[in-house]
Protein backbone atom coordinates (compact mmCIF):
# COMPACT_ATOMS: atom_id res chain seq x y z
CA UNK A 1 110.74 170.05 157.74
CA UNK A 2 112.88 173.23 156.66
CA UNK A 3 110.54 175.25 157.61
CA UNK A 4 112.25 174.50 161.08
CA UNK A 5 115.72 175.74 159.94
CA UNK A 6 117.89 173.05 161.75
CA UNK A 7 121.10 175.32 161.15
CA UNK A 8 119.61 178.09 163.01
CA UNK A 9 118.01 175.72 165.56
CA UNK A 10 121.04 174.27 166.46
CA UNK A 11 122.49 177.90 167.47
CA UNK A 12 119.46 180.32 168.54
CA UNK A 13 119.15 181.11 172.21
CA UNK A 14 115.64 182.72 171.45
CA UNK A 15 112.13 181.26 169.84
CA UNK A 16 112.14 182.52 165.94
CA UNK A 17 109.12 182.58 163.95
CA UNK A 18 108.91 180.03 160.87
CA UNK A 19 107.05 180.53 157.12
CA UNK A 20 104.62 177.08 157.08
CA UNK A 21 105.60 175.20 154.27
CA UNK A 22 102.98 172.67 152.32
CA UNK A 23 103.75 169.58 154.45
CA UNK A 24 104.83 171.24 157.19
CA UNK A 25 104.47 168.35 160.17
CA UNK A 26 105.72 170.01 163.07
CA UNK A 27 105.00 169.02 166.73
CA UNK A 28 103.45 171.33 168.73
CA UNK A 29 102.88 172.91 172.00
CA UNK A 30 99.81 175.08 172.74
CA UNK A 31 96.95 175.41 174.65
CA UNK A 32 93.82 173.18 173.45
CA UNK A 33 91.23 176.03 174.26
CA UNK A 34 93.69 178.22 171.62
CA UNK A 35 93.07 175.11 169.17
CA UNK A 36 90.05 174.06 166.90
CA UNK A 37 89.04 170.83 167.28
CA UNK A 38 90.83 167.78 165.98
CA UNK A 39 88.79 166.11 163.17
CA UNK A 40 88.39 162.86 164.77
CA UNK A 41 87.38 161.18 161.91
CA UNK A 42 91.36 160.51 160.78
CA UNK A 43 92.22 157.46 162.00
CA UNK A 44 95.19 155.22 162.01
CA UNK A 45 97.85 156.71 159.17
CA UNK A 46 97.98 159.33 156.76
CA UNK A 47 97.69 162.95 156.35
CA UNK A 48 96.40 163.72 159.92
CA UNK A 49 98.70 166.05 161.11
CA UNK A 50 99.45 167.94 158.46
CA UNK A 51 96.06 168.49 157.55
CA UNK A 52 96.04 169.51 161.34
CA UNK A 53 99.09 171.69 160.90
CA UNK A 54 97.19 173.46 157.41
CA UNK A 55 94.12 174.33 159.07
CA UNK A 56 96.32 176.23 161.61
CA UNK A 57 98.28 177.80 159.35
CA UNK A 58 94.77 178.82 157.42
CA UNK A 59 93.59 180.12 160.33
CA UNK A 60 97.08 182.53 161.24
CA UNK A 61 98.09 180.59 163.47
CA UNK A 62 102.36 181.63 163.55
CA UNK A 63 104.57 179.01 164.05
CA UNK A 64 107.41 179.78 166.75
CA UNK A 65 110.58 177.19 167.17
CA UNK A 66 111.51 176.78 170.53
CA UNK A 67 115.25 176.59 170.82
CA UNK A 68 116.91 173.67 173.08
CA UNK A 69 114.07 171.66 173.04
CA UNK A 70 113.32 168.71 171.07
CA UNK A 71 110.89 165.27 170.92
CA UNK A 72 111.69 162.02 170.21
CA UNK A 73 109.78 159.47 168.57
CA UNK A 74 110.12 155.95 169.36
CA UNK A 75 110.10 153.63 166.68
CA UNK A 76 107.27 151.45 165.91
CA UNK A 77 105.42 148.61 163.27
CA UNK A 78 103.57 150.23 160.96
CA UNK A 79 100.27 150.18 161.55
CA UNK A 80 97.80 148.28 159.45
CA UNK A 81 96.27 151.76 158.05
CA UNK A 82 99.89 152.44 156.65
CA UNK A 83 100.25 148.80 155.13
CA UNK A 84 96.46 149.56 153.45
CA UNK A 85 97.80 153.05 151.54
């Protein structure tokens, strides 16, 4: 994730715009009509969101990091996809 640019996270007061990087797993925030459609055929673990996040990025989408704001994930089991890869 340094796309994100945690040092300059940590100390913007504005949104700043981000290069993707190969990888790149961001959440994000956005309006689903602005979206394409999720290929629903990735299920359980593995390379969903980032090949999510590459079709954006393919289709210029820009990625903008919002300052102050974060997620957190709570921690789960793996799921049985994962234990299969």
């Amino acid at each position: 994730h340094s796309a994100t640019d945690y040092e300059r996270w940590w100390t913007a007061s504005r949104p700043y715009r981000v290069r993707y990087e190969h990888k790149y797993e961001p959440y994000i925030i956005a309006n689903k009509t602005d979206l394409p459609p999720y290929d629903e055929r990735f299920r359980g673990y593995g390379m969903n969101k980032i090949s999510f996040v590459r079709k954006l990025h393919d289709l210029g989408v820009e990625f903008v990091v919002a300052p102050r704001h974060f997620v957190i994930a709570r921690e789960h089991a793996p799921s049985t996809s994962f234990k299969a890869t």
